[in-house]
Protein backbone atom coordinates (compact mmCIF):
# COMPACT_ATOMS: atom_id res chain seq x y z
CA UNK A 1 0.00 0.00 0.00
CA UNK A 2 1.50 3.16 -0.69
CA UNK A 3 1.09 6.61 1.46
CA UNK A 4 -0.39 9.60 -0.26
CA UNK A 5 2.44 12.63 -0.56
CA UNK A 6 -0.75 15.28 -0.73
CA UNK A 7 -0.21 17.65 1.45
CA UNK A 8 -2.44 17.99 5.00
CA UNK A 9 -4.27 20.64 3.14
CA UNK A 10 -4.98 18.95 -0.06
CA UNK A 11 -5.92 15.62 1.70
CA UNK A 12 -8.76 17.41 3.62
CA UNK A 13 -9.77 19.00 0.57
CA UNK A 14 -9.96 16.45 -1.26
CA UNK A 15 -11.84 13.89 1.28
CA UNK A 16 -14.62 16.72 2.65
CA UNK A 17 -17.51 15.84 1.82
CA UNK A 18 -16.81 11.97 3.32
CA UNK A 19 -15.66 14.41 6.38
CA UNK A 20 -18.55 16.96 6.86
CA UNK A 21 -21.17 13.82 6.79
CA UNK A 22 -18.91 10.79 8.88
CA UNK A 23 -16.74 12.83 11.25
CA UNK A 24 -18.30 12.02 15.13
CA UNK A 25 -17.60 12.93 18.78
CA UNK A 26 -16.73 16.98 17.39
CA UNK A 27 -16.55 17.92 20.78
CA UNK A 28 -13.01 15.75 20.98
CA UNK A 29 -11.97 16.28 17.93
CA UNK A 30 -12.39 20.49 19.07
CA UNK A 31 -10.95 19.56 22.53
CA UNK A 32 -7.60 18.41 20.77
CA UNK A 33 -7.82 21.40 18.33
CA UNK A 34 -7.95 23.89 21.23
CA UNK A 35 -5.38 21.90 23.88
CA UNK A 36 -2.65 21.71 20.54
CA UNK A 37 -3.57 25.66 20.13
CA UNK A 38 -4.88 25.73 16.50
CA UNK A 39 -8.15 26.81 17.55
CA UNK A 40 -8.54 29.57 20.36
CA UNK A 41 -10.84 29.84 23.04
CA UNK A 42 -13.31 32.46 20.65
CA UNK A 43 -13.00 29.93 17.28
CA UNK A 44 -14.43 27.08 20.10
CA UNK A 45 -17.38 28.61 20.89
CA UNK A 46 -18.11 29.83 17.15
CA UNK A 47 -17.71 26.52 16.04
CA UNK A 48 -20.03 25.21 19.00
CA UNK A 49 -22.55 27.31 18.06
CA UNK A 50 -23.22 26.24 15.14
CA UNK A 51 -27.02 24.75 14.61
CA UNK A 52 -25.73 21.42 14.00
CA UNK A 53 -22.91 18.77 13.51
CA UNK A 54 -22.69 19.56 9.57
CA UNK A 55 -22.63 23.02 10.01
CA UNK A 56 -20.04 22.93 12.94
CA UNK A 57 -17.94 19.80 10.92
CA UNK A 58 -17.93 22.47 8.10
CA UNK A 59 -16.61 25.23 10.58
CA UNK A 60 -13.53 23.13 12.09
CA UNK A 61 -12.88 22.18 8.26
CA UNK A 62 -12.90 25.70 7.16
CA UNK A 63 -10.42 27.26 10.13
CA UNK A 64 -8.39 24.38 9.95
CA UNK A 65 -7.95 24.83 6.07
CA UNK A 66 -7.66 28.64 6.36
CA UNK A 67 -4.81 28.22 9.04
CA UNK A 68 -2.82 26.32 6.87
CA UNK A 69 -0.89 23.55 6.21
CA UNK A 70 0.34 23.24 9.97
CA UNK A 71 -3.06 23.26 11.37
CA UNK A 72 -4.42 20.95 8.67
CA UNK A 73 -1.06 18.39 9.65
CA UNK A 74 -2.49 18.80 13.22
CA UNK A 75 -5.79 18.04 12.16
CA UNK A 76 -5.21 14.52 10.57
CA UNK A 77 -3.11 13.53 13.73
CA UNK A 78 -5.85 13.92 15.89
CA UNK A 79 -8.35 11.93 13.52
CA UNK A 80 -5.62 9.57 12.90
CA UNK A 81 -4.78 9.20 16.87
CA UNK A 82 -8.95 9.51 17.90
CA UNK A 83 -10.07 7.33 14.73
CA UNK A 84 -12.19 5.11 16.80
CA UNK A 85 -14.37 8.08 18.69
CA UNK A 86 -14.23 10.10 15.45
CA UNK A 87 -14.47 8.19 12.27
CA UNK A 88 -17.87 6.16 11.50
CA UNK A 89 -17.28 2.64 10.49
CA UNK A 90 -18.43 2.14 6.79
CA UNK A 91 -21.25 -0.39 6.76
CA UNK A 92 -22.73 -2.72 3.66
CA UNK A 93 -25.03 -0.86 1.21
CA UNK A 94 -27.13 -3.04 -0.73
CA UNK A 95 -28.15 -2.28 -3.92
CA UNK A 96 -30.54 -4.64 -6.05
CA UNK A 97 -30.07 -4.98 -9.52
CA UNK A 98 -32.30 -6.88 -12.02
CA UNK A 99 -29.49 -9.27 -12.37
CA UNK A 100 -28.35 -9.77 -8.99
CA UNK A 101 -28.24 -8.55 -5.30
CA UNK A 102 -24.63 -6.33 -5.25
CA UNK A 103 -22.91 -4.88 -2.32
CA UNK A 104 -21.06 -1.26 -1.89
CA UNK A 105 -19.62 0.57 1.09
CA UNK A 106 -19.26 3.91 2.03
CA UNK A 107 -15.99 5.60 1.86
CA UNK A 108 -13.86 4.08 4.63
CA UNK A 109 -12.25 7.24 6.73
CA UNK A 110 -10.62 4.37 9.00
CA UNK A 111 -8.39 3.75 5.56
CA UNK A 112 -8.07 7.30 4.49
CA UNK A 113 -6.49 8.40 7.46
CA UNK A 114 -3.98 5.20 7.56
CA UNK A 115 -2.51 6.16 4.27
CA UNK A 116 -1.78 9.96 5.20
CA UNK A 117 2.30 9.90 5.50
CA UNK A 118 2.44 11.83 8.65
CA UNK A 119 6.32 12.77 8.89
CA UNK A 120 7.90 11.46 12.76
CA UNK A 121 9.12 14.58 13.70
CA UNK A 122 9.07 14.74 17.27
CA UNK A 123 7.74 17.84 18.06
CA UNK A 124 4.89 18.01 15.83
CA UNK A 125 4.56 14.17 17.32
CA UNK A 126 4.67 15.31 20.93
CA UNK A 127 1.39 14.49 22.32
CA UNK A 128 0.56 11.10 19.88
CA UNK A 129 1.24 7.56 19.61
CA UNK A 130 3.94 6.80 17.54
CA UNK A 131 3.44 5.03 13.80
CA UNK A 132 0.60 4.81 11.64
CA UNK A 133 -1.15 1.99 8.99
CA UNK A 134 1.05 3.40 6.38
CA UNK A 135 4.41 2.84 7.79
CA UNK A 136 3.47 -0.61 8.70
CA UNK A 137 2.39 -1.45 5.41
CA UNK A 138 5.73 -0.10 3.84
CA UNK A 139 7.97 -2.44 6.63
CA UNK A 140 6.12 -5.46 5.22
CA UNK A 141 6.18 -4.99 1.90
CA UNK A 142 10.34 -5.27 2.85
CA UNK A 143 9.70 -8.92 3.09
């Protein structure tokens, strides 16, 4: 499997509209934003206001993005390090045919996420697991 070389800003583009409708548990994904100071105090509450999860997914999107490429890095290694609180599991959809029952899934985030190449520098690493999907994948295909 090979790691995308996009950068932060260009992978969140690019997967947005899988984000604004699958992203979950905001409130941690905000609480990591604010504690790794890419959001402030006044962007929290904005964001928190918003009428409702799409609106304030959109929000954290949109500051993230317009911070830049260091906020956006941030970003995807707090959805990569809070996957299982903040990414929905894609589920079966079944579609019938006139041939024959066929299945689909949603975009997986869970894989999205694992093939970011998130750099080990240790201070942008300071307060995250080590290692990702990615990295693993490229050890293995060694042997």
């Amino acid at each position: 499997m090979a790691c995308s070389k996009q950068s932060a800003k260009d992978y969140i583009a690019n997967a947005r509209v899988y984000l604004v409708g699958e992203l979950r548990n905001l409130s941690v994904i905000l609480e990591n934003l604010y504690q790794q100071k890419v959001l402030t105090d006044e962007e929290v509450s904005k964001i928190k206001a918003e009428k409702d999860d799409y609106d304030r997914t959109r929000a954290i999107l949109d500051s993230v993005t317009r911070k830049g490429e260091a906020a956006c890095y941030r970003f995807l290694r707090i959805i990569d390090q809070t996957r299982r609180r903040t990414l929905e599991r894609p589920t079966p959809i079944f579609k019938i045919s006139h041939e024959a029952s066929t299945e689909a899934t949603k975009f997986d985030l869970h894989h999205w996420i694992s093939c970011f190449s998130f750099t080990e520098d240790p201070e942008t690493d300071q307060n995250y697991i080590q290692g990702n999907y990615c990295h693993v994948f490229d050890i293995l295909s060694l042997y």
